[in-house]
C-alpha atoms as a PDB file:
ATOM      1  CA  UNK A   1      66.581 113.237  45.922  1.00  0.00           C
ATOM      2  CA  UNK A   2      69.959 113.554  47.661  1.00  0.00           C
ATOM      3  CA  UNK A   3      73.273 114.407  46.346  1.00  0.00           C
ATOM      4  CA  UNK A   4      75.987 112.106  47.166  1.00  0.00           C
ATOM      5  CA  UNK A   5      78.597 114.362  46.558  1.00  0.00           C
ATOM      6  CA  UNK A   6      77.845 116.610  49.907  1.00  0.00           C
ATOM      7  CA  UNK A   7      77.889 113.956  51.953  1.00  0.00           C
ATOM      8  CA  UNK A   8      81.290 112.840  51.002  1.00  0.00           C
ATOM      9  CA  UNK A   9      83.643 112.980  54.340  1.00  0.00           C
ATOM     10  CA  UNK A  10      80.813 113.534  56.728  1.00  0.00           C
ATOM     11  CA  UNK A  11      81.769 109.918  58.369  1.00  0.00           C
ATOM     12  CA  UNK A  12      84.873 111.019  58.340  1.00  0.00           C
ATOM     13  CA  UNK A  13      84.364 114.317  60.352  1.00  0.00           C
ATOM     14  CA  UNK A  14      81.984 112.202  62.725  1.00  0.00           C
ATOM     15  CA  UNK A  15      84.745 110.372  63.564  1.00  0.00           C
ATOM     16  CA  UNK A  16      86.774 113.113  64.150  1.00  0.00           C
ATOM     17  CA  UNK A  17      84.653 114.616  66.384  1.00  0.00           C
ATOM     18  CA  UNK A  18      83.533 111.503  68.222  1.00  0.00           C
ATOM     19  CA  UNK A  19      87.378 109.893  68.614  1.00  0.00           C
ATOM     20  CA  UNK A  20      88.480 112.394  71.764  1.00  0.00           C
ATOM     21  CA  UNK A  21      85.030 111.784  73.622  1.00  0.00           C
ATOM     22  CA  UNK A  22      85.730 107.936  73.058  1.00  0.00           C
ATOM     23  CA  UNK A  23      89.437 108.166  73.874  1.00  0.00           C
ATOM     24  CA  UNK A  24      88.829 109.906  77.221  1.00  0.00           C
ATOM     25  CA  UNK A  25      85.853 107.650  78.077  1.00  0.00           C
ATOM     26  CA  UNK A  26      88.283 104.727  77.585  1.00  0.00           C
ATOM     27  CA  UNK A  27      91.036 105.829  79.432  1.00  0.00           C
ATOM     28  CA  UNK A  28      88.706 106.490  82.182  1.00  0.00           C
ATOM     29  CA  UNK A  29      87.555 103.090  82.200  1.00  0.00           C
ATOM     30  CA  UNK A  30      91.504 102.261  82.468  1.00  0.00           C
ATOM     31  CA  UNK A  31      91.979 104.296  85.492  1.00  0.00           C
ATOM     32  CA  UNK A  32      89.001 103.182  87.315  1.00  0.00           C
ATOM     33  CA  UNK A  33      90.650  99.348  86.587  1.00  0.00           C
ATOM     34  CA  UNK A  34      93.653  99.870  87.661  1.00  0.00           C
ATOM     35  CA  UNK A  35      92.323 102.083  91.053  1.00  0.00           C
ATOM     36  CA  UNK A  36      90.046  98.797  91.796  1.00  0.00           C
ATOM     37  CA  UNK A  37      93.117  96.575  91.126  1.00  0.00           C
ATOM     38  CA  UNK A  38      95.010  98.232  93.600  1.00  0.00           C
ATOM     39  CA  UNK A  39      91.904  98.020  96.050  1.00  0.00           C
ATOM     40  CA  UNK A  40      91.636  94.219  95.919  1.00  0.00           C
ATOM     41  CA  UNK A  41      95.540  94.505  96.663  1.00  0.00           C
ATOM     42  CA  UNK A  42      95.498  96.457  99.584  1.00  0.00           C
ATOM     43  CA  UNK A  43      92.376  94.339 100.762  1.00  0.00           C
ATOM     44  CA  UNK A  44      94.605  91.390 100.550  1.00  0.00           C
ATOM     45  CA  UNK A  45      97.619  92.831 102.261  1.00  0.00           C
ATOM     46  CA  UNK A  46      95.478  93.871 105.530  1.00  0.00           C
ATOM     47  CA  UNK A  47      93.991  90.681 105.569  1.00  0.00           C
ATOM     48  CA  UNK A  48      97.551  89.308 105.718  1.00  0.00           C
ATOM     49  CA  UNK A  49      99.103  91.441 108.173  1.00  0.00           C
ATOM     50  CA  UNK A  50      95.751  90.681 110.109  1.00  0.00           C
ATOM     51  CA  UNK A  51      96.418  86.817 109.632  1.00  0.00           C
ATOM     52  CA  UNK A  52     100.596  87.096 111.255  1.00  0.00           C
ATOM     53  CA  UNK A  53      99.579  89.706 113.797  1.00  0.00           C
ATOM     54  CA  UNK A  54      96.765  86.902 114.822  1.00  0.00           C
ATOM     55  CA  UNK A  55      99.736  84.542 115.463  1.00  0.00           C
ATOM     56  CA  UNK A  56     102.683  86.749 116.274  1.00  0.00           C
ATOM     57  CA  UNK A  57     103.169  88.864 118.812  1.00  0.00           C
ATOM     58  CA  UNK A  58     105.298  91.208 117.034  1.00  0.00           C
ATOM     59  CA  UNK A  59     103.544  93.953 114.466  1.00  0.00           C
ATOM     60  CA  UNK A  60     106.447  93.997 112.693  1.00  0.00           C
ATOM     61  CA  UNK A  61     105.582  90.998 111.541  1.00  0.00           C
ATOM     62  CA  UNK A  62     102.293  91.973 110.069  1.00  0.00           C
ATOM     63  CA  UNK A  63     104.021  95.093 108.227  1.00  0.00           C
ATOM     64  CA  UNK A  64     106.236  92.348 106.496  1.00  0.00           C
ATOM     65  CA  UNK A  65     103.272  89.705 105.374  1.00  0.00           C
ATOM     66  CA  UNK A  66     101.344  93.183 104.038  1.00  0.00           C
ATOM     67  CA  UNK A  67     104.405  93.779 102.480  1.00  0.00           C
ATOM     68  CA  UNK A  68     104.696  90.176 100.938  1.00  0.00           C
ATOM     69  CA  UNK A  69     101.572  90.001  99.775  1.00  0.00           C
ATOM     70  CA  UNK A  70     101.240  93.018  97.193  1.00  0.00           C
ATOM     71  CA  UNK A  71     104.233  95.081  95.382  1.00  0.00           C
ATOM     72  CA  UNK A  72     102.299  98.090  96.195  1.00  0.00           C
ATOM     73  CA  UNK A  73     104.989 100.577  98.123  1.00  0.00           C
ATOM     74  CA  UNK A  74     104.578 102.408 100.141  1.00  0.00           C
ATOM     75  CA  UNK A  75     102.364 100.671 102.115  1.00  0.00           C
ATOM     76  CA  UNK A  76     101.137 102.621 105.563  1.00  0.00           C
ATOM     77  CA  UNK A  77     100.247  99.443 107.949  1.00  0.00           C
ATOM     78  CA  UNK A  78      98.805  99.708 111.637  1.00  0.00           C
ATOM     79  CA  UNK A  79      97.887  97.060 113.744  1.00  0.00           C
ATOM     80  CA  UNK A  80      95.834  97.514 116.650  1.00  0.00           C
ATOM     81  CA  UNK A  81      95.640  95.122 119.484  1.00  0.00           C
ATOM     82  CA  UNK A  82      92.819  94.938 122.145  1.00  0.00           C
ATOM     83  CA  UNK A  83      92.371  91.930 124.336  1.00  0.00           C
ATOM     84  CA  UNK A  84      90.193  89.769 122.017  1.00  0.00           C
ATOM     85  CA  UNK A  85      91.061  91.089 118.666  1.00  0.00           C
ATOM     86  CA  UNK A  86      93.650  92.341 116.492  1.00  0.00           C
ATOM     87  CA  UNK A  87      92.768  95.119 113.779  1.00  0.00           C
ATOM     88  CA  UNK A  88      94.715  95.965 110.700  1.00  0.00           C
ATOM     89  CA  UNK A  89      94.723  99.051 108.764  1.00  0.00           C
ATOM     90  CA  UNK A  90      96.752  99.110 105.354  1.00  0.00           C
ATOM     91  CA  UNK A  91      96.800 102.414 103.554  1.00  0.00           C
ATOM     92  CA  UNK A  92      98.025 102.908  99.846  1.00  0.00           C
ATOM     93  CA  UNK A  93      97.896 106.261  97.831  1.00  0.00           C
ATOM     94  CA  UNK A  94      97.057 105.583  94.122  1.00  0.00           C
ATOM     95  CA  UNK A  95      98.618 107.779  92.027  1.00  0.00           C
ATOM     96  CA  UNK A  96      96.595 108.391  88.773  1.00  0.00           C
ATOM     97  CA  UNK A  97      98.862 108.068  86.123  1.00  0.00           C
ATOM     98  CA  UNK A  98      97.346 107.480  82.961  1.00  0.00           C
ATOM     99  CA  UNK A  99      97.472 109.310  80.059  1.00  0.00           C
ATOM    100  CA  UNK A 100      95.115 112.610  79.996  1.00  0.00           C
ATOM    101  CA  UNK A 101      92.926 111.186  83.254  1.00  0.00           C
ATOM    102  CA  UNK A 102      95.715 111.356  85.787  1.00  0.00           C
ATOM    103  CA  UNK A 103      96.111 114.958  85.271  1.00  0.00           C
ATOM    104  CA  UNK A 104      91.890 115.691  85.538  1.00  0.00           C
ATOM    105  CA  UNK A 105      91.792 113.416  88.353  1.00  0.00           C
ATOM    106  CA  UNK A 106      93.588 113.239  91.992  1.00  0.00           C
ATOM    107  CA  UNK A 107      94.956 111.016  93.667  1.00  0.00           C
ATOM    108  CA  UNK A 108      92.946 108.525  95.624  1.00  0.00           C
ATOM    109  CA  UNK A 109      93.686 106.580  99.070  1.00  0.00           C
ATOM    110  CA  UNK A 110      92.809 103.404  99.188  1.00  0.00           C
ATOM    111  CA  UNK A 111      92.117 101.924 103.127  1.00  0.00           C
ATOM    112  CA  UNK A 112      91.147  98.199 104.135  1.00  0.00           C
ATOM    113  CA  UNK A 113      91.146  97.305 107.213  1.00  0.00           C
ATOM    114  CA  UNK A 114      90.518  93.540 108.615  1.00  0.00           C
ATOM    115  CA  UNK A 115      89.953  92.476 112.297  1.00  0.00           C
ATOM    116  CA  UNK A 116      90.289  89.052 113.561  1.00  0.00           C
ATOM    117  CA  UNK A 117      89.927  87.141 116.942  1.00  0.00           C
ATOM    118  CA  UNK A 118      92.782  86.639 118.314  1.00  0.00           C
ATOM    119  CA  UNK A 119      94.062  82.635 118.826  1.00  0.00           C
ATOM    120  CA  UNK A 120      94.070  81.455 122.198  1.00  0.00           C
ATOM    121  CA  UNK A 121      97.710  80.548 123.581  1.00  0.00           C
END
């Protein structure tokens, strides 16, 4: 036979104790979505600069269309030329910033890079 009136608060204290461990597990979920968010940015703004420095001859151009196509800044973009294909490297650092996880983690660098053929004249 069990008395109820020791176990009064213990759900209470569980929670108390359990609440950080949850919090920080959540917030690391957070981070990790907004680091693969970033990704599929940078992923689309190589493809883009790819795309204009297919058609364009200048690689300014393909800085701009990365540029365009996310509000990431600041973008690093490099296009590299040979004589069939053009190559474009965008590189963002991600800064973690949320709350109690940015200041565990550091900072990551997120790199796509996206060669096409270039388009006959």
């Amino acid at each position: 036979m069990t008395r109820r009136g020791h176990d009064r608060g213990q759900a209470t204290v569980e929670l108390a104790l359990a609440l950080p461990v949850l919090l920080v597990v959540l917030l690391g979920v957070v981070q990790v979505a907004v680091v693969v968010r970033d990704r599929l940015a940078v992923q689309l703004a190589a493809r883009e600069a790819a795309r204009a420095a297919v058609v364009s001859a200048d690689p300014e151009a393909a800085s701009a269309a990365a540029r365009r196509a996310t509000t990431l800044t600041p973008l690093d973009v490099t296009v590299h030329a040979d004589r069939s294909t053009v190559t474009a490297t965008v590189r963002y650092v991600d800064h973690t910033d949320v709350g109690l996880i940015g200041a565990l983690l550091p900072d990551v660098e997120v790199t796509a890079s996206v060669t096409m053929a270039l388009e006959p004249p």
